[in-house]
N, C-alpha and C. Protein backbone atom coordinates (compact mmCIF):
# COMPACT_ATOMS: atom_id res chain seq x y z
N UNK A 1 94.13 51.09 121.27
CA UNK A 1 93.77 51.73 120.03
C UNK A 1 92.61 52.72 120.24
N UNK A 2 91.65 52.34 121.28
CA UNK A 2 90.36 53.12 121.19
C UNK A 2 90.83 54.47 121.81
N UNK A 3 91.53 54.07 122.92
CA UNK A 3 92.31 55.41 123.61
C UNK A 3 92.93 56.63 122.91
N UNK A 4 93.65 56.18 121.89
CA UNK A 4 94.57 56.86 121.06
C UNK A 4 93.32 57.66 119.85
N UNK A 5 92.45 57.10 119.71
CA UNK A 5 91.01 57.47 118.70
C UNK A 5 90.84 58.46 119.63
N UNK A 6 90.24 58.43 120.98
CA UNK A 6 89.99 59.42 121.79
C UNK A 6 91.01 60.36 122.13
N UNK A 7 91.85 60.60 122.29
CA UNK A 7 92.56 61.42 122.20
C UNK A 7 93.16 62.41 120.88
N UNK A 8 92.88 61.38 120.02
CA UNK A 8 93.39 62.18 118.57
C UNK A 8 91.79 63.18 118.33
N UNK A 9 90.89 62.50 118.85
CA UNK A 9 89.52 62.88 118.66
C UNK A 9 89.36 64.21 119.40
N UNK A 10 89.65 64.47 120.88
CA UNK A 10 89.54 65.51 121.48
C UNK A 10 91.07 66.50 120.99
N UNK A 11 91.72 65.94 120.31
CA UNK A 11 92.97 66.98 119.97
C UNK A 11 92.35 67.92 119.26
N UNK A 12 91.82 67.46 118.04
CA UNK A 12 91.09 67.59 117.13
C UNK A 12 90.12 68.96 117.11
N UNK A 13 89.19 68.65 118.05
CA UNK A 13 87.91 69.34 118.61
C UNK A 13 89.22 70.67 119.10
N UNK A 14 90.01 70.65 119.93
CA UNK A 14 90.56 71.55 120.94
C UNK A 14 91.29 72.83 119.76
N UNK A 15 92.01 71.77 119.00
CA UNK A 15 92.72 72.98 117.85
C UNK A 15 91.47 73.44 116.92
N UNK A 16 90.17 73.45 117.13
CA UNK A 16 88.99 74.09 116.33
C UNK A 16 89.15 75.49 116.95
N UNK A 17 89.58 75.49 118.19
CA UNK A 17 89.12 76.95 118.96
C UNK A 17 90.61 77.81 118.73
N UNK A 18 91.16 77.56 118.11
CA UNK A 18 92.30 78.42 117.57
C UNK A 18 91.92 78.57 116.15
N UNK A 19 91.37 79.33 115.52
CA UNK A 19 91.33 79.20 114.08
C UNK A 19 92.95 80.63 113.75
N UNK A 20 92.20 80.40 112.26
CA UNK A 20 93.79 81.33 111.75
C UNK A 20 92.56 82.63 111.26
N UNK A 21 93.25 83.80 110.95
CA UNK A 21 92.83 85.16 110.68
C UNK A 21 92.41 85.06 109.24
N UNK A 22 91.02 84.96 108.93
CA UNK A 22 91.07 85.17 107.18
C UNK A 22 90.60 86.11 106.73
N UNK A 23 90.76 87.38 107.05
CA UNK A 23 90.39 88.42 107.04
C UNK A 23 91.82 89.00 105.47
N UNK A 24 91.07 89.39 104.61
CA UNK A 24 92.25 90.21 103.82
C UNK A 24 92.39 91.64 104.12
N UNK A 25 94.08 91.98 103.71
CA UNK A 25 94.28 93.30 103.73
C UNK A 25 93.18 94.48 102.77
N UNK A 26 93.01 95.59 103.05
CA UNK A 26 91.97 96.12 102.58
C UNK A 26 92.61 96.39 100.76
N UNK A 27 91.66 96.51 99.92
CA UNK A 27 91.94 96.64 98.41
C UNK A 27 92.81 97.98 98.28
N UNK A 28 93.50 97.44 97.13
CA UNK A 28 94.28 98.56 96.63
C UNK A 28 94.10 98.86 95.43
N UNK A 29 92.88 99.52 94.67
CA UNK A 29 92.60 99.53 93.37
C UNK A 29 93.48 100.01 92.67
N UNK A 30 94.20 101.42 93.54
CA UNK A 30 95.37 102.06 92.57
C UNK A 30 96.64 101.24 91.81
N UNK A 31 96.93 100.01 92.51
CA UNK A 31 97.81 99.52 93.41
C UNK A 31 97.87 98.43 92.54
N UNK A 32 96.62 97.54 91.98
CA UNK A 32 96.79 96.04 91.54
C UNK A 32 97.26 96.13 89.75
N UNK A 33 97.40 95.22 89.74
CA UNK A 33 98.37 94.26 88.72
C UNK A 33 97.29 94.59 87.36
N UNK A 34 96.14 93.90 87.48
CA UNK A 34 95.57 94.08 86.19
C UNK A 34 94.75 95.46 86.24
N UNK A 35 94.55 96.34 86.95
CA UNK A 35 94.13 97.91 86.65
C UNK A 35 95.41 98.95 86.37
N UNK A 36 96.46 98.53 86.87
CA UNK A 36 97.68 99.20 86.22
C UNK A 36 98.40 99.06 84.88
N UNK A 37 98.09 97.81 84.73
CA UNK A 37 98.12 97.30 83.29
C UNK A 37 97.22 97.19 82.56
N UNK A 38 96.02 97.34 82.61
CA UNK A 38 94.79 97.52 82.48
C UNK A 38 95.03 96.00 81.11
N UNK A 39 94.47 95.70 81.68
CA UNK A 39 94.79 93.74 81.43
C UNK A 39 93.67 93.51 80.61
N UNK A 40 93.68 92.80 79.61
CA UNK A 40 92.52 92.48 78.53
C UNK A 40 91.48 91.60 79.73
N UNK A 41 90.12 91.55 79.47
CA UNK A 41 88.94 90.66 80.23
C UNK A 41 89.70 89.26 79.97
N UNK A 42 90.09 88.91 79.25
CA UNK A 42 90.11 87.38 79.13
C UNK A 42 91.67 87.04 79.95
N UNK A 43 92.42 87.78 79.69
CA UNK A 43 93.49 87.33 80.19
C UNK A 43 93.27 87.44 81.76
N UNK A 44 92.78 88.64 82.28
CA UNK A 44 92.41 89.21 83.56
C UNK A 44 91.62 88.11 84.26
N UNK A 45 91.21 87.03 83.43
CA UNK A 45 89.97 86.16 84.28
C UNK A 45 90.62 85.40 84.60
N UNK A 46 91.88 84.69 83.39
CA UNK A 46 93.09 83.40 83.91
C UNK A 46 93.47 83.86 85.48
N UNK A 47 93.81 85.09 85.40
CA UNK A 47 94.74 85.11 86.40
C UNK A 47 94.40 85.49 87.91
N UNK A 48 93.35 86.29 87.64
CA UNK A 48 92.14 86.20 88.70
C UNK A 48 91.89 84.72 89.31
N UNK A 49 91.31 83.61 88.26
CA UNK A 49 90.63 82.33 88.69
C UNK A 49 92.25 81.17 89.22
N UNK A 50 93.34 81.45 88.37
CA UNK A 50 94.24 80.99 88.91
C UNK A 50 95.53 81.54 89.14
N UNK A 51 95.80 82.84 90.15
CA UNK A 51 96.49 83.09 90.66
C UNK A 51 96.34 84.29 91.80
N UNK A 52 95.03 84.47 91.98
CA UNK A 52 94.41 85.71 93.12
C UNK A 52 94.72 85.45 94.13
N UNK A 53 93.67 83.84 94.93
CA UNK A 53 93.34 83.74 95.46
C UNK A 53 95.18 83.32 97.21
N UNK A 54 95.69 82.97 96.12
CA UNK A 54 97.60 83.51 96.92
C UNK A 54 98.17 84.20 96.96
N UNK A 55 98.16 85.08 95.49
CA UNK A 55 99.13 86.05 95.04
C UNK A 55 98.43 87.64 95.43
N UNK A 56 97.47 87.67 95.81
CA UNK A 56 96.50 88.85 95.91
C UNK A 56 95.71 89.13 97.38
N UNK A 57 95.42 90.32 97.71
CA UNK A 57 94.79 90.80 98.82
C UNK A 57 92.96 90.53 98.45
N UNK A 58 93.18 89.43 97.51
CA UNK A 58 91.80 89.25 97.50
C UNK A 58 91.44 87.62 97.63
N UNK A 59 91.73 87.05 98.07
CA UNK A 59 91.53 86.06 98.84
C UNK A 59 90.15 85.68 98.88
N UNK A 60 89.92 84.53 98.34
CA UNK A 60 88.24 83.89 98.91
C UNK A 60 88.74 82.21 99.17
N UNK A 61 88.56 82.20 100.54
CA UNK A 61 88.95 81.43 101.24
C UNK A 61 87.70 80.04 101.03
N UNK A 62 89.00 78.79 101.05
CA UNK A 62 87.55 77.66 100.84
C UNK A 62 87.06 77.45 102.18
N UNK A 63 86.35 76.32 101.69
CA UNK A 63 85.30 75.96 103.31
C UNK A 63 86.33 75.60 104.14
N UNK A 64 87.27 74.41 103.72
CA UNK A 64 88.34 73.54 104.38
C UNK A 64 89.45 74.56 105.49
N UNK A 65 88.96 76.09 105.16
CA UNK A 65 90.15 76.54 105.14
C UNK A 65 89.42 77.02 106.68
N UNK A 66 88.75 76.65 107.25
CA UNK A 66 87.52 76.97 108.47
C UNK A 66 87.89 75.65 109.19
N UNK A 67 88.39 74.79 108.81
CA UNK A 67 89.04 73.26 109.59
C UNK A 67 90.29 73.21 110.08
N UNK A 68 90.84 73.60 111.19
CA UNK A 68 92.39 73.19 111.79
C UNK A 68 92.26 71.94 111.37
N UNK A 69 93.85 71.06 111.35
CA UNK A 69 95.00 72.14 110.93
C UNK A 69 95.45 72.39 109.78
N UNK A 70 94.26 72.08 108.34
CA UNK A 70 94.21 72.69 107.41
C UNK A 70 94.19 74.29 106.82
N UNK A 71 93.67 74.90 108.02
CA UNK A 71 93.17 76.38 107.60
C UNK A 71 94.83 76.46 108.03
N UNK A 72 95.55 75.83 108.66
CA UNK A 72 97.16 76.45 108.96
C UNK A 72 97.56 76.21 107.72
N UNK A 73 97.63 75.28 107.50
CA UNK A 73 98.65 75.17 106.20
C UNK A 73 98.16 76.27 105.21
N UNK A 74 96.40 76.54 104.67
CA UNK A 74 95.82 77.34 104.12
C UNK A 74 96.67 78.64 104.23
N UNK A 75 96.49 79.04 105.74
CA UNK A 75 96.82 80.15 105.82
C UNK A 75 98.12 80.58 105.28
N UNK A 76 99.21 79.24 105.86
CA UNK A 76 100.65 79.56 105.51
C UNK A 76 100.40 80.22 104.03
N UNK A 77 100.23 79.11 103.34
CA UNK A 77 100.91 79.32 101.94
C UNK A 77 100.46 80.52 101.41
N UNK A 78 98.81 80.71 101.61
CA UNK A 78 98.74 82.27 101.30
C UNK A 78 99.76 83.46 101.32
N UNK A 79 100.06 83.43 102.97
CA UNK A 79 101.40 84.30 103.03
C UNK A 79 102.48 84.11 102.37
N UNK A 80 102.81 83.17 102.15
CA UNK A 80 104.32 82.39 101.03
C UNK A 80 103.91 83.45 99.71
N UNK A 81 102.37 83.04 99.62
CA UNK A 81 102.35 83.73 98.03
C UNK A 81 101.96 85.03 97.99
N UNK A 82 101.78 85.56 98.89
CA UNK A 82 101.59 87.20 98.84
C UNK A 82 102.96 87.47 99.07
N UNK A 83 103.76 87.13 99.71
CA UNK A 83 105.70 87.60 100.44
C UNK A 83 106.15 87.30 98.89
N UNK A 84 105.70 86.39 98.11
CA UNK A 84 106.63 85.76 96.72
C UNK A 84 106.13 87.26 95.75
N UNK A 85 104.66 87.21 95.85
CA UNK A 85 104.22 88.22 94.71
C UNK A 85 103.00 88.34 95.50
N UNK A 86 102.98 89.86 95.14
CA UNK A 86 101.14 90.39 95.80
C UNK A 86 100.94 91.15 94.63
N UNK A 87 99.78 90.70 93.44
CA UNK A 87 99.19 91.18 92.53
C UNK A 87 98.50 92.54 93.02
N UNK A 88 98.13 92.60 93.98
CA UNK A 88 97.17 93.71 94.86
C UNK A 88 98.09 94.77 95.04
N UNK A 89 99.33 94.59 95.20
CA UNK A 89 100.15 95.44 95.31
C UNK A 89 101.04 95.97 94.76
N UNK A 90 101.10 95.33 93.23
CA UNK A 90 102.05 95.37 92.41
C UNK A 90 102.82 97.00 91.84
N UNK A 91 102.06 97.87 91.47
CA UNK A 91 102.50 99.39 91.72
C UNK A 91 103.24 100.20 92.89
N UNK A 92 103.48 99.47 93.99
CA UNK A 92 104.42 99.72 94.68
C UNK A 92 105.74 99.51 94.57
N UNK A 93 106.14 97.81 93.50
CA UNK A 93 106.93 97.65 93.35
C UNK A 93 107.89 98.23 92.56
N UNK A 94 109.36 98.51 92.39
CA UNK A 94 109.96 99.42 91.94
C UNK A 94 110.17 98.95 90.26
N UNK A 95 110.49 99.26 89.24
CA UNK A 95 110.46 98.88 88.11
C UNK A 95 111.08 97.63 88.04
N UNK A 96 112.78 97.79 88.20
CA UNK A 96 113.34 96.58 88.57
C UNK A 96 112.66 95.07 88.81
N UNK A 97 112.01 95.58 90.38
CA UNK A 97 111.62 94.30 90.44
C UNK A 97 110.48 94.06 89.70
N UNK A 98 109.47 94.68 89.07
CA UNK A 98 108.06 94.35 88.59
C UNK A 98 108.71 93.27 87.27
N UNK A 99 109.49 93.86 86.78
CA UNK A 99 110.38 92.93 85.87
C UNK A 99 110.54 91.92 86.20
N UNK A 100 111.21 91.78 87.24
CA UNK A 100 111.68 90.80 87.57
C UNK A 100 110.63 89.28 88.16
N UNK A 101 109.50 90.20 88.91
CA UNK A 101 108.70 89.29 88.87
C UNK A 101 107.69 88.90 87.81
N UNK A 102 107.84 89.61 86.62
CA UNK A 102 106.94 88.99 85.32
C UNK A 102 107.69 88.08 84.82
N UNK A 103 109.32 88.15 85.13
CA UNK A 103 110.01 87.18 84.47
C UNK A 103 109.83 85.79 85.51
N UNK A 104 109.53 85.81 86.49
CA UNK A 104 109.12 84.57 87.58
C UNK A 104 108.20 83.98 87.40
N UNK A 105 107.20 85.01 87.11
CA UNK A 105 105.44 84.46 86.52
C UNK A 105 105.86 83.55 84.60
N UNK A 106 106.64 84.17 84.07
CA UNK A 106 106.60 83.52 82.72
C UNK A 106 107.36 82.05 83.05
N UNK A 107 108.54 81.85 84.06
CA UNK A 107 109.39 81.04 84.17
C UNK A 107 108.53 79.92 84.86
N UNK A 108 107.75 80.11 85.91
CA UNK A 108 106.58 78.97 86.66
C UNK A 108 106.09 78.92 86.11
N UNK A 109 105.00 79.59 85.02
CA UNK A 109 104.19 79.03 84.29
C UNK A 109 104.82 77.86 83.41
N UNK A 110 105.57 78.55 82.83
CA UNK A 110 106.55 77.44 81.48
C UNK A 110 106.46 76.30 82.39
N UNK A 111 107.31 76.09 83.42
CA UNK A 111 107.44 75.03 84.03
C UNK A 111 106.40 74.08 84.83
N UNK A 112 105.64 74.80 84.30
CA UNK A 112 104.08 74.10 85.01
C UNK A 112 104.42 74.17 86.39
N UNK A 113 105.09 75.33 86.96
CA UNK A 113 104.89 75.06 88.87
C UNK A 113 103.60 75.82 89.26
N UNK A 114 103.55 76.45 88.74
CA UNK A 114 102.36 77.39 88.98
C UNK A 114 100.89 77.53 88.16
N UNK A 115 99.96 77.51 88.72
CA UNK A 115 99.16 77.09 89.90
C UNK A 115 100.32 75.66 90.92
N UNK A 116 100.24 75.62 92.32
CA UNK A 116 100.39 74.27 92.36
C UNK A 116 99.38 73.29 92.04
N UNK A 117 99.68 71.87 92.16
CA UNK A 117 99.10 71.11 91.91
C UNK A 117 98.12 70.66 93.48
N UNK A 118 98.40 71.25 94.62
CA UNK A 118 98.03 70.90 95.99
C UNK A 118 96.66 71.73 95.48
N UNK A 119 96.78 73.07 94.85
CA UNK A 119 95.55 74.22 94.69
C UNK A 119 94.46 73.51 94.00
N UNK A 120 94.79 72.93 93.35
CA UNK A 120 93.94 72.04 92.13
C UNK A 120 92.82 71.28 93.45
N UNK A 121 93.21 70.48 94.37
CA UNK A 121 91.85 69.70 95.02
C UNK A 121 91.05 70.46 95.03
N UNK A 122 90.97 71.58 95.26
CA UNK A 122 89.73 72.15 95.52
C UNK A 122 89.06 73.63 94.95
N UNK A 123 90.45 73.90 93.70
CA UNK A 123 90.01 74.60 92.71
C UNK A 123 90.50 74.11 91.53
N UNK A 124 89.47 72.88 90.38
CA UNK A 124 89.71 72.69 89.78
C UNK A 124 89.42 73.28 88.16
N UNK A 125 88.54 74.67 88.37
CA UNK A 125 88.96 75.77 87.43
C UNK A 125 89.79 76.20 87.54
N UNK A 126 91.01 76.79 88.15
CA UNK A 126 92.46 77.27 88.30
C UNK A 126 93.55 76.38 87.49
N UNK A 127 93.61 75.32 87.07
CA UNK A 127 93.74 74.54 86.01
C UNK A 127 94.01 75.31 85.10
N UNK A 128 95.35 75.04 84.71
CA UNK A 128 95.63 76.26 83.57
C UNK A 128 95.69 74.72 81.66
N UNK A 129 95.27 75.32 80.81
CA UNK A 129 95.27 74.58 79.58
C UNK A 129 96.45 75.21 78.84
N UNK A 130 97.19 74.17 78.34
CA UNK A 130 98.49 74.58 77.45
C UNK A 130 97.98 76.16 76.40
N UNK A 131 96.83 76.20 76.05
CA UNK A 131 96.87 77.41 75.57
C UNK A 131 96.93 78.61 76.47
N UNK A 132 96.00 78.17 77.81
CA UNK A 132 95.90 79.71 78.53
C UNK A 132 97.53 79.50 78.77
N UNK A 133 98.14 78.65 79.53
CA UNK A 133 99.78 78.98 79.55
C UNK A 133 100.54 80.05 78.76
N UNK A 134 100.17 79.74 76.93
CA UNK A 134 100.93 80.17 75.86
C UNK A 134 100.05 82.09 76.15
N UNK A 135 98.52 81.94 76.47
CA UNK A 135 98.23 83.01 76.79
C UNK A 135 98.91 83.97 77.37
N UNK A 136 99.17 83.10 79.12
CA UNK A 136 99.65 84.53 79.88
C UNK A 136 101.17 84.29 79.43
N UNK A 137 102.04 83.77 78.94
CA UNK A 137 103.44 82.98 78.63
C UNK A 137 103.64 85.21 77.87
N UNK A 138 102.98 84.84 76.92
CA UNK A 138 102.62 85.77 75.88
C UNK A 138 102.66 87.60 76.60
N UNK A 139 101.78 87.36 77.36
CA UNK A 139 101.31 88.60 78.04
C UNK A 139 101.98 88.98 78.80
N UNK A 140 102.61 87.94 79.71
CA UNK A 140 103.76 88.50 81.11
C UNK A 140 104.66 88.71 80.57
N UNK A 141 105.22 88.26 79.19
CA UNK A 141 106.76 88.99 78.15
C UNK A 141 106.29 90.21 78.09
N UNK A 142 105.42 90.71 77.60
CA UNK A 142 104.89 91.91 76.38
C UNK A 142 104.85 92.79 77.68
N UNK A 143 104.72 92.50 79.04
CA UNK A 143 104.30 93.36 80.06
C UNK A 143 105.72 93.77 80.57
N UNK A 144 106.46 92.71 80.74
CA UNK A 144 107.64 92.71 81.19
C UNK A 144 108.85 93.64 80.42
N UNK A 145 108.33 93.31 78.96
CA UNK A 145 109.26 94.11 77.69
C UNK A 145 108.99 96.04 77.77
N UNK A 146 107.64 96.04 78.51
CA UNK A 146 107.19 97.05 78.15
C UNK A 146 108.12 97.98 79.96
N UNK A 147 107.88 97.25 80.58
CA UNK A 147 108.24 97.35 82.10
C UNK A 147 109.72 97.97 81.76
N UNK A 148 110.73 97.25 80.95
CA UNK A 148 112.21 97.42 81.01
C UNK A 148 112.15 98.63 80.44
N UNK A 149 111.65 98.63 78.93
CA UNK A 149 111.87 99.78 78.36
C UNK A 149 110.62 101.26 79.23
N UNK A 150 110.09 100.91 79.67
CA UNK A 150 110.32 102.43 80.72
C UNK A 150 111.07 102.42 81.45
N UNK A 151 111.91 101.60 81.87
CA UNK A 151 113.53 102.16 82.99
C UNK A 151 114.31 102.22 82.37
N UNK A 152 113.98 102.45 80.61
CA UNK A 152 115.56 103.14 80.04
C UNK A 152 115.10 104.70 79.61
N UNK A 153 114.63 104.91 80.27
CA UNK A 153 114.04 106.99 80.23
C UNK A 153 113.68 107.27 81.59
């Protein structure tokens, strides 16, 4: 048993000297989600406090995320959620899809998938309340409604 302690112990130490890259892509002011939509302060803060820090080139990485082989998993999912949706980049996307992903953001929220619940240990302001839900529920339609009807001109 003590052997197996020592060895899990020096595994441990060895995957410290591989860390992962937490460096973000550089800002895209032209480019993001709530300056193109120019997003009310209050709604802009929900989604900032719970949905940036994956969905966005703005990333503020926790402490944990400085610990193999947590900072891996960290790192993964970041990428999962920038490849799913990058708020930072959202003006690139073509009308079609911007639609399409406000209709993804209204559909996870409803369903409570989004924030996950893994995000919550260690951001437990990102915690969304049945009203902020009905909030952005509200806002990602009205954005989305507004999105379609400019691709019928």
């Amino acid at each position: 048993m003590k052997k197996i302690l020592v060895v899990l112990l020096v595994a441990f130490i060895i995957i410290q000297f591989f860390p992962v890259d937490k460096t973000n892509p550089a800002p895209t002011p032209g480019m993001d989600f709530l300056k193109i939509k120019k997003t009310p302060e209050p709604i802009a803060k929900i989604i900032r406090t719970s949905c940036y820090d994956c969905h966005s080139n703005e990333t503020e990485y926790p402490w944990y995320a400085s610990i193999s082989p947590a900072s891996w998993f960290v790192k993964n999912h970041i990428e999962e959620g920038r490849k799913h949706l990058n708020f930072s980049t959202f003006a690139t996307y073509e009308s079609k899809r911007q639609a399409h992903k406000l209709e993804e953001c209204i559909e996870m929220i409803e369903k409570k998938e989004m924030p996950l619940e893994s995000y919550y240990i260690g951001h437990q302001d990102a915690k969304l309340t049945d009203a902020q839900r009905r909030e952005l529920v509200k806002y990602f339609k009205k954005e989305k409604e507004e999105t379609e009807r400019k691709m019928l001109f």
